[in-house]
PDB file of N, CA and C in Angstrom:
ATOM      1  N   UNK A   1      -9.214  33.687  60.566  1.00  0.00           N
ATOM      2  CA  UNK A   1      -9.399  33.196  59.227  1.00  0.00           C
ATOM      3  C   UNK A   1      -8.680  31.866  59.082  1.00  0.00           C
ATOM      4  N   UNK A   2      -9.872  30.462  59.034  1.00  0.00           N
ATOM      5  CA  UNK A   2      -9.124  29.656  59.061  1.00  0.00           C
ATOM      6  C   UNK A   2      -8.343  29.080  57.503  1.00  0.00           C
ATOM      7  N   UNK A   3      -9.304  29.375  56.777  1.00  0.00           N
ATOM      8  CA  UNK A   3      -8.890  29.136  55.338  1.00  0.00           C
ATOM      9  C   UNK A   3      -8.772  30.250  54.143  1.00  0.00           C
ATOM     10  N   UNK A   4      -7.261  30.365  53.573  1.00  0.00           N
ATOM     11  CA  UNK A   4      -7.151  31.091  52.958  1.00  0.00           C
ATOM     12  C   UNK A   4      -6.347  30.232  51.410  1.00  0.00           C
ATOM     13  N   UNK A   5      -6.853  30.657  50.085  1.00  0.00           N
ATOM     14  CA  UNK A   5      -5.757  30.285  49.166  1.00  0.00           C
ATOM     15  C   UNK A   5      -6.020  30.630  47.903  1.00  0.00           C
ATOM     16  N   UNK A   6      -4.830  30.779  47.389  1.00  0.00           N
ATOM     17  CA  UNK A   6      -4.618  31.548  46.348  1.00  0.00           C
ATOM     18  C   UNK A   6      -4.965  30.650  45.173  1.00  0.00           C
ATOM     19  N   UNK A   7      -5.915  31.046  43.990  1.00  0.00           N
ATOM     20  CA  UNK A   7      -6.549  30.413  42.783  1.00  0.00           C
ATOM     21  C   UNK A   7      -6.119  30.569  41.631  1.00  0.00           C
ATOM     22  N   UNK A   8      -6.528  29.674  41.065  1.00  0.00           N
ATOM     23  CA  UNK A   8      -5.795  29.475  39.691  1.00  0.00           C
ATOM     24  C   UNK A   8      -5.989  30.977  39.229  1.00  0.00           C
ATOM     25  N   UNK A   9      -6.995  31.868  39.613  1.00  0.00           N
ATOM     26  CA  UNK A   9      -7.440  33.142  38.426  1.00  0.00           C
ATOM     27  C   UNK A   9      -6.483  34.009  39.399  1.00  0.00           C
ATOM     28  N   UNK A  10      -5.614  33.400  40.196  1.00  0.00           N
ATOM     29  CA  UNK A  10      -4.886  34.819  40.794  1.00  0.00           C
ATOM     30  C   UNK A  10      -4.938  35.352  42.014  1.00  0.00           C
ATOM     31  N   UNK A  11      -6.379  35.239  42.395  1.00  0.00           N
ATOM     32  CA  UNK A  11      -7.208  35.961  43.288  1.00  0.00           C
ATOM     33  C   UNK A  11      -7.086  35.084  44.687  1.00  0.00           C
ATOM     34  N   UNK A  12      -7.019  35.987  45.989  1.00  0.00           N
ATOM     35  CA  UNK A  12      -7.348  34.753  46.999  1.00  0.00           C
ATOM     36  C   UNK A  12      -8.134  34.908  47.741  1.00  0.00           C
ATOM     37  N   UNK A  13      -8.780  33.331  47.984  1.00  0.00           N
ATOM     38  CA  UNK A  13     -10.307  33.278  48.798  1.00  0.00           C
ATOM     39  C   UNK A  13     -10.058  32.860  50.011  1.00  0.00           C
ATOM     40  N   UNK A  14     -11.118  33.064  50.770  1.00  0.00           N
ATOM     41  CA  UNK A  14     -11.173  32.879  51.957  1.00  0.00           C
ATOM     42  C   UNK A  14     -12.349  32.157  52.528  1.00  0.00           C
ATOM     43  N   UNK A  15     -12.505  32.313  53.970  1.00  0.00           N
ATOM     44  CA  UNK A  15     -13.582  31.727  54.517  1.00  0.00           C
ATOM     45  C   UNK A  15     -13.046  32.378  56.053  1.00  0.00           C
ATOM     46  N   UNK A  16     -13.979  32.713  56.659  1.00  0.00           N
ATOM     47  CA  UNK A  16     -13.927  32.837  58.481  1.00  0.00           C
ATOM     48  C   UNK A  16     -15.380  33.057  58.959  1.00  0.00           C
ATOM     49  N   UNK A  17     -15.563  32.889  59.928  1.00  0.00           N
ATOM     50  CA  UNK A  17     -16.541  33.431  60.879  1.00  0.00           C
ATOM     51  C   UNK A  17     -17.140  32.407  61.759  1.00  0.00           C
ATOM     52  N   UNK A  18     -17.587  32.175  62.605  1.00  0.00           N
ATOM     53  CA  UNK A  18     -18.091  31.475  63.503  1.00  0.00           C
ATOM     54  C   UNK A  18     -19.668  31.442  64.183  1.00  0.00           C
ATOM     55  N   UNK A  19     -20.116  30.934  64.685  1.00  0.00           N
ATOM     56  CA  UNK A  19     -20.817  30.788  65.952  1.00  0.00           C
ATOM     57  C   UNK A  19     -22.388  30.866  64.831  1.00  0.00           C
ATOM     58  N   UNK A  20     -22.289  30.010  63.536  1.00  0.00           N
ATOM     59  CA  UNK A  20     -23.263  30.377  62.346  1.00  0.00           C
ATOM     60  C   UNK A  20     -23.057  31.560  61.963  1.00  0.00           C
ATOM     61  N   UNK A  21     -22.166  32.754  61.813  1.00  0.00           N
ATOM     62  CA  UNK A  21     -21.753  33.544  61.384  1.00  0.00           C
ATOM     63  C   UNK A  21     -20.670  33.289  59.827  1.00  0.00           C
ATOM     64  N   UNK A  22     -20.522  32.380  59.345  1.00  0.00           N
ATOM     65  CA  UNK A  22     -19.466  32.435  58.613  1.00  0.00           C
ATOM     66  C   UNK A  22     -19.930  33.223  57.295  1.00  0.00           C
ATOM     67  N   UNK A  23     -18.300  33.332  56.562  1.00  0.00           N
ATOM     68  CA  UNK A  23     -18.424  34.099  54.905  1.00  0.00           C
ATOM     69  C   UNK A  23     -17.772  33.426  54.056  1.00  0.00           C
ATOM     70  N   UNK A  24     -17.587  33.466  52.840  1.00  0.00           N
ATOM     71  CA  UNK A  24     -16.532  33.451  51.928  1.00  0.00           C
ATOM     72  C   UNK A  24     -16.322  34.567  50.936  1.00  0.00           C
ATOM     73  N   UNK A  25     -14.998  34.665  51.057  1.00  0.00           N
ATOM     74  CA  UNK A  25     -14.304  36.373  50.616  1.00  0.00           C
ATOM     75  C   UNK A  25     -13.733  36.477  49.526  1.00  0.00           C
ATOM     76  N   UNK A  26     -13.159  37.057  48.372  1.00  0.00           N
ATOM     77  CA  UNK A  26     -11.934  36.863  47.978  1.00  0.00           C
ATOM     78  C   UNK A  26     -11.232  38.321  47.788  1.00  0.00           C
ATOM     79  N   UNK A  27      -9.928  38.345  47.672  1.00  0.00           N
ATOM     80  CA  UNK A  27      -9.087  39.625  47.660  1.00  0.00           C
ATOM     81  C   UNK A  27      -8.206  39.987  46.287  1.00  0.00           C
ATOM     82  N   UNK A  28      -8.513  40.936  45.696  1.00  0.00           N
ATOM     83  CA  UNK A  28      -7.685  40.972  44.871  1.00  0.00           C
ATOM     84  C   UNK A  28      -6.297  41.609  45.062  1.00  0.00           C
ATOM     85  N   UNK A  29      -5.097  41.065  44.965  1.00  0.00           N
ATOM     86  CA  UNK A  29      -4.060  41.761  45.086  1.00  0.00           C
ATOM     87  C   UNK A  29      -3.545  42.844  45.006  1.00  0.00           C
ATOM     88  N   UNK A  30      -4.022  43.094  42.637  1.00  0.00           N
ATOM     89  CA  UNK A  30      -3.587  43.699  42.352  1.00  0.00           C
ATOM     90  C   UNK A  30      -4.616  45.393  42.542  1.00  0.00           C
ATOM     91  N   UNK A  31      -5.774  45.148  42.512  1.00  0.00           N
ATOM     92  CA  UNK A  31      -6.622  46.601  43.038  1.00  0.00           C
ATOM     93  C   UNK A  31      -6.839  46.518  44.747  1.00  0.00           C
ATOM     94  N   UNK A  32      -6.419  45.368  45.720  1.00  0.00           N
ATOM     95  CA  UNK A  32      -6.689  45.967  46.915  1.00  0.00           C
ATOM     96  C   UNK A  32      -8.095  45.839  47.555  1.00  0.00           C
ATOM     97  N   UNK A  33      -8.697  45.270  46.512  1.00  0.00           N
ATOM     98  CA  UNK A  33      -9.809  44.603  46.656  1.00  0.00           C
ATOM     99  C   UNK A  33     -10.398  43.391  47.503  1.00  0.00           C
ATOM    100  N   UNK A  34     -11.335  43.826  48.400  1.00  0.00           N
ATOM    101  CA  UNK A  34     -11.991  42.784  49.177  1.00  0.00           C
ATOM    102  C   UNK A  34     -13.568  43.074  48.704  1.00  0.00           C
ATOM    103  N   UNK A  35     -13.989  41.266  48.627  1.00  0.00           N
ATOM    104  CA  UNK A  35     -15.257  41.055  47.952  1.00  0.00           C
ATOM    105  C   UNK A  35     -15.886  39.621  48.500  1.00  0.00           C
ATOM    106  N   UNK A  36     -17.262  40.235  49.127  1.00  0.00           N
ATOM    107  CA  UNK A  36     -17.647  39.248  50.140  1.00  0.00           C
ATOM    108  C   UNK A  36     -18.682  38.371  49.468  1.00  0.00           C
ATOM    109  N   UNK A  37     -17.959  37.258  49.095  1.00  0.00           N
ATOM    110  CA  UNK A  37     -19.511  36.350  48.567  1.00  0.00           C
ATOM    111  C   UNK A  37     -20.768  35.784  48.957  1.00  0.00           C
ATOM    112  N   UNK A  38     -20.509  35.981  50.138  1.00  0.00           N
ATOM    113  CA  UNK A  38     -21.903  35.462  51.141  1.00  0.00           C
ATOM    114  C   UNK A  38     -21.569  34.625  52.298  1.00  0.00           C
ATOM    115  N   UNK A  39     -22.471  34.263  52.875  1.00  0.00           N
ATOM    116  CA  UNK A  39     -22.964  33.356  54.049  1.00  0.00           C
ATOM    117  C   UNK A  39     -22.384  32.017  53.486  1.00  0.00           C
ATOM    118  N   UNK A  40     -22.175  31.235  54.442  1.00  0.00           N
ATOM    119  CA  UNK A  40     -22.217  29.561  54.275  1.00  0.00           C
ATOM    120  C   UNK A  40     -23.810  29.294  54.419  1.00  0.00           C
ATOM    121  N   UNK A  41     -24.614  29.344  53.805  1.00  0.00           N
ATOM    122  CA  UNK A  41     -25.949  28.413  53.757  1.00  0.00           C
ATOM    123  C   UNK A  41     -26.753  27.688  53.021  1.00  0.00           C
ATOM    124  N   UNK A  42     -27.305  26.673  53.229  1.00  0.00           N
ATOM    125  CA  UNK A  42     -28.150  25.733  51.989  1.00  0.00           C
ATOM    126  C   UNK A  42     -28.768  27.154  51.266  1.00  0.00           C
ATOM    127  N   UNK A  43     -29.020  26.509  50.045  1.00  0.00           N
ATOM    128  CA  UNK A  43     -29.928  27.579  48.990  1.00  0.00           C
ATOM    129  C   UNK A  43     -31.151  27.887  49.951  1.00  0.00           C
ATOM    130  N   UNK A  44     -31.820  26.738  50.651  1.00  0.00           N
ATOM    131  CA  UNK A  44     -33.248  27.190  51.341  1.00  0.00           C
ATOM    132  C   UNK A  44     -32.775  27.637  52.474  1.00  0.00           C
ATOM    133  N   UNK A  45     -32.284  27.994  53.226  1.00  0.00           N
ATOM    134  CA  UNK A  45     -31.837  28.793  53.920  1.00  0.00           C
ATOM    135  C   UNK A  45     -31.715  28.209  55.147  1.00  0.00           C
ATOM    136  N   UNK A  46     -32.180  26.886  55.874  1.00  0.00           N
ATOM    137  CA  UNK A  46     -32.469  25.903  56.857  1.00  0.00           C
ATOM    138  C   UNK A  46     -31.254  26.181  57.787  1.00  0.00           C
ATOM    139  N   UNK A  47     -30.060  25.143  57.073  1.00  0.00           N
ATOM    140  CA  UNK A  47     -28.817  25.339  57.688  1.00  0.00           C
ATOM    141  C   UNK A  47     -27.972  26.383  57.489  1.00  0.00           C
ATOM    142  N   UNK A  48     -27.024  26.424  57.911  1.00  0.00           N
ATOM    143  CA  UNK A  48     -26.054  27.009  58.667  1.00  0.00           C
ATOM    144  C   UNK A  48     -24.605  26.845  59.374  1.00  0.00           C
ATOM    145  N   UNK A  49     -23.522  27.020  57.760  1.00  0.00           N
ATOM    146  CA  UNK A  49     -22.119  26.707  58.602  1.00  0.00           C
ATOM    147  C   UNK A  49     -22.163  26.927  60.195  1.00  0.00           C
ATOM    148  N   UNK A  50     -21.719  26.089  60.585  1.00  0.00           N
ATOM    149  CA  UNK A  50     -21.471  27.048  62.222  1.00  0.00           C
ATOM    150  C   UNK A  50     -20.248  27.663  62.327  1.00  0.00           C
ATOM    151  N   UNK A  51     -18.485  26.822  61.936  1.00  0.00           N
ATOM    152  CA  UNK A  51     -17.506  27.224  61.911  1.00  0.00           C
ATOM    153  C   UNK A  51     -17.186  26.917  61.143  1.00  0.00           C
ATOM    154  N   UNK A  52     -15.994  27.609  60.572  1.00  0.00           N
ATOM    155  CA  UNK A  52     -15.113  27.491  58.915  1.00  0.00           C
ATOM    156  C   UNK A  52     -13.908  26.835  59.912  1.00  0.00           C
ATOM    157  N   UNK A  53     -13.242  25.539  58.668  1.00  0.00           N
ATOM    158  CA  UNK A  53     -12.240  25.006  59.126  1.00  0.00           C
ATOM    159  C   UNK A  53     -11.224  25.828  58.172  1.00  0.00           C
ATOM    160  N   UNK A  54     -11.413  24.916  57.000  1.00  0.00           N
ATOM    161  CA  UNK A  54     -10.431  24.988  55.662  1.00  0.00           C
ATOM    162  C   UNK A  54     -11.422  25.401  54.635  1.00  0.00           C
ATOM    163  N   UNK A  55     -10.727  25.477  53.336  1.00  0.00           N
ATOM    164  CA  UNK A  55     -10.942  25.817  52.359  1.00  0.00           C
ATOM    165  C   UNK A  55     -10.059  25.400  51.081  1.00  0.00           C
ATOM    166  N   UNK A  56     -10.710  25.100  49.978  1.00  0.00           N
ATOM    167  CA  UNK A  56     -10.301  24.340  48.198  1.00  0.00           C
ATOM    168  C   UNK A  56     -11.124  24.755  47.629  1.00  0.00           C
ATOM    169  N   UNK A  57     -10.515  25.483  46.606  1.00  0.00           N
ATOM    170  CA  UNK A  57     -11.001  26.316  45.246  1.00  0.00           C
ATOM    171  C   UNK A  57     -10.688  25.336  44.179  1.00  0.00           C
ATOM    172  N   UNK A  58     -11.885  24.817  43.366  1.00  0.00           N
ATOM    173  CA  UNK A  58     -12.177  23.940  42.375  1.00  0.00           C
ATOM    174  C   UNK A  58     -12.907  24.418  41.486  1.00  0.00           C
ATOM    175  N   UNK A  59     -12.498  25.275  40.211  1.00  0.00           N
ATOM    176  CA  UNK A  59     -13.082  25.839  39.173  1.00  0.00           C
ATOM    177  C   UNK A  59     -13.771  26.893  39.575  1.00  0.00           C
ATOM    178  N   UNK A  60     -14.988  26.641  39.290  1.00  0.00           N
ATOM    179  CA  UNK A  60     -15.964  27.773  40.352  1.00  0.00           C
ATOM    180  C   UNK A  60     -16.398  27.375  41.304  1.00  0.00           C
ATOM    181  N   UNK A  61     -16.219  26.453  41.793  1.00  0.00           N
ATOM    182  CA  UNK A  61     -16.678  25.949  43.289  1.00  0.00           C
ATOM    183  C   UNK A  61     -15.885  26.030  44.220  1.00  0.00           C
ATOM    184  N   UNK A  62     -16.276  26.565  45.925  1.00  0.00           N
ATOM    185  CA  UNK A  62     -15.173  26.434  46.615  1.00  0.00           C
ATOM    186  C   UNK A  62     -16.029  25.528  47.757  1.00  0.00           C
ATOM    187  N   UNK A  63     -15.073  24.797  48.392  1.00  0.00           N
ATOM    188  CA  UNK A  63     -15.738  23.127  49.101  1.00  0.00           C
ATOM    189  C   UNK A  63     -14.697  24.307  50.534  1.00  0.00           C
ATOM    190  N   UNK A  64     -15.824  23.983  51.583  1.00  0.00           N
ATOM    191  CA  UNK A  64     -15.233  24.570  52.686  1.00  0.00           C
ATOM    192  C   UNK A  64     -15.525  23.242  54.080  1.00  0.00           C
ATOM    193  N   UNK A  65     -15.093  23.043  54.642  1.00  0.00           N
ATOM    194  CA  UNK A  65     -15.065  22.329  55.609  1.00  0.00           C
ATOM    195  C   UNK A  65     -15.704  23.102  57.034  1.00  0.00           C
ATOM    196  N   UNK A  66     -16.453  22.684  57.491  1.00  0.00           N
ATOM    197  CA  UNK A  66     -17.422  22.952  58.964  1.00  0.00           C
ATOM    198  C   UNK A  66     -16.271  21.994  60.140  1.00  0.00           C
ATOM    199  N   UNK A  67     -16.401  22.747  61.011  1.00  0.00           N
ATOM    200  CA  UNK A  67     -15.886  21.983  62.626  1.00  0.00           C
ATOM    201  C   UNK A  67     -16.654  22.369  63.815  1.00  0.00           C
ATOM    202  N   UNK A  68     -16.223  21.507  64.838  1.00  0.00           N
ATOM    203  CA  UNK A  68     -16.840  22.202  65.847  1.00  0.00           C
ATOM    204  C   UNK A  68     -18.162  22.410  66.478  1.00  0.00           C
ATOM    205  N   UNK A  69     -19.287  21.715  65.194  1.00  0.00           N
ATOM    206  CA  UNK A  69     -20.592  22.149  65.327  1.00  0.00           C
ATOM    207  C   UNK A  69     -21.085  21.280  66.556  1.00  0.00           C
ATOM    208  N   UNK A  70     -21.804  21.671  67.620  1.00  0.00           N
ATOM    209  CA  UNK A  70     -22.059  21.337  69.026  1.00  0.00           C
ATOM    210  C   UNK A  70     -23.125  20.629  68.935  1.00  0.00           C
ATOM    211  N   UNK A  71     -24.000  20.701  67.331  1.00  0.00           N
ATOM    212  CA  UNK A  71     -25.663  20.311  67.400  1.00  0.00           C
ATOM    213  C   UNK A  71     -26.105  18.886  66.193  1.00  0.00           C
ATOM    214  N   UNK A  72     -25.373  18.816  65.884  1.00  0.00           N
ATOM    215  CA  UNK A  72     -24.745  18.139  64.093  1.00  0.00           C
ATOM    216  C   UNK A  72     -23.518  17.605  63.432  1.00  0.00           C
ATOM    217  N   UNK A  73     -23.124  16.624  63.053  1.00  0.00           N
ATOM    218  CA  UNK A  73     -22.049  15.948  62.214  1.00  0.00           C
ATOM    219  C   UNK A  73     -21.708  17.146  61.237  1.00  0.00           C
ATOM    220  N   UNK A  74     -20.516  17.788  61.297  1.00  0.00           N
ATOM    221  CA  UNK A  74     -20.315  18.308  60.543  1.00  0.00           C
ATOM    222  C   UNK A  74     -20.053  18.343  58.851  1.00  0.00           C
ATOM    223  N   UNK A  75     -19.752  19.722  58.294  1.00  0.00           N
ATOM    224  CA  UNK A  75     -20.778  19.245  56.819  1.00  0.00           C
ATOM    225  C   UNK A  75     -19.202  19.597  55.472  1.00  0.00           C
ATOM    226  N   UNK A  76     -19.158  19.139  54.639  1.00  0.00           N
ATOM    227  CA  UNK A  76     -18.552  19.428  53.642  1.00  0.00           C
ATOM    228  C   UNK A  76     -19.401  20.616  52.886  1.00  0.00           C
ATOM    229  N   UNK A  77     -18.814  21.447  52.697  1.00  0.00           N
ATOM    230  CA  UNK A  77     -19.816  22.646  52.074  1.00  0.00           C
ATOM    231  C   UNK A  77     -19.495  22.933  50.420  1.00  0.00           C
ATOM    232  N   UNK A  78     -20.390  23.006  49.618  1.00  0.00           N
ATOM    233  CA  UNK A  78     -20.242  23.147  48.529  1.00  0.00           C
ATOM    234  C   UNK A  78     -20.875  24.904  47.891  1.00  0.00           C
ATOM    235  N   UNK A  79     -19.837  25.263  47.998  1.00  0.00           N
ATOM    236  CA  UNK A  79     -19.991  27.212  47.401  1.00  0.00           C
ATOM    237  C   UNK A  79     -19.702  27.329  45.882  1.00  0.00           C
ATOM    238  N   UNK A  80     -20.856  27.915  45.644  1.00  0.00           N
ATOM    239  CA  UNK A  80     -20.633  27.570  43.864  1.00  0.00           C
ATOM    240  C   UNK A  80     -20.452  29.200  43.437  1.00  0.00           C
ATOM    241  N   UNK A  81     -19.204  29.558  42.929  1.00  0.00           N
ATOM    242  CA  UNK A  81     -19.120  31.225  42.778  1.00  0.00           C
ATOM    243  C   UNK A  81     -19.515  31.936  41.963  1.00  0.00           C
TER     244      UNK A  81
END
């Protein structure tokens, strides 16, 4: 898990997975709670995070950073929650 951090509402999000596998997560502390928001992918479904670097939680948006990708300039990702 390369990116993890704790948000203004409390809660902390995440991001991991690789090889076009990635997610974004968040955990709640206080119930123990894990809650998986989805895939890294365009709305049309084309692309495909390949690897999660980092991660920044901005209101309802979380901007995740791609590395690594072997096929493509990697991408600034925009996750709208």
């Amino acid at each position: 898990m390369p990116g993890l951090q704790v948000a203004a509402d409390g809660l902390i999000y995440g991001c991991g997975g690789s090889d076009n596998q990635p997610v974004v997560f968040r955990y709640d502390r206080r119930s123990g709670r894990f809650e998986t928001l989805g895939e890294i992918r365009t709305s049309a479904g084309g692309e495909v995070c390949f690897r999660t670097h980092d991660l920044e939680v901005v209101g309802n948006t979380i901007y995740v950073g791609e590395t690594d990708n072997p096929s493509r300039t990697n991408y600034l990702w925009e996750c709208r929650i």
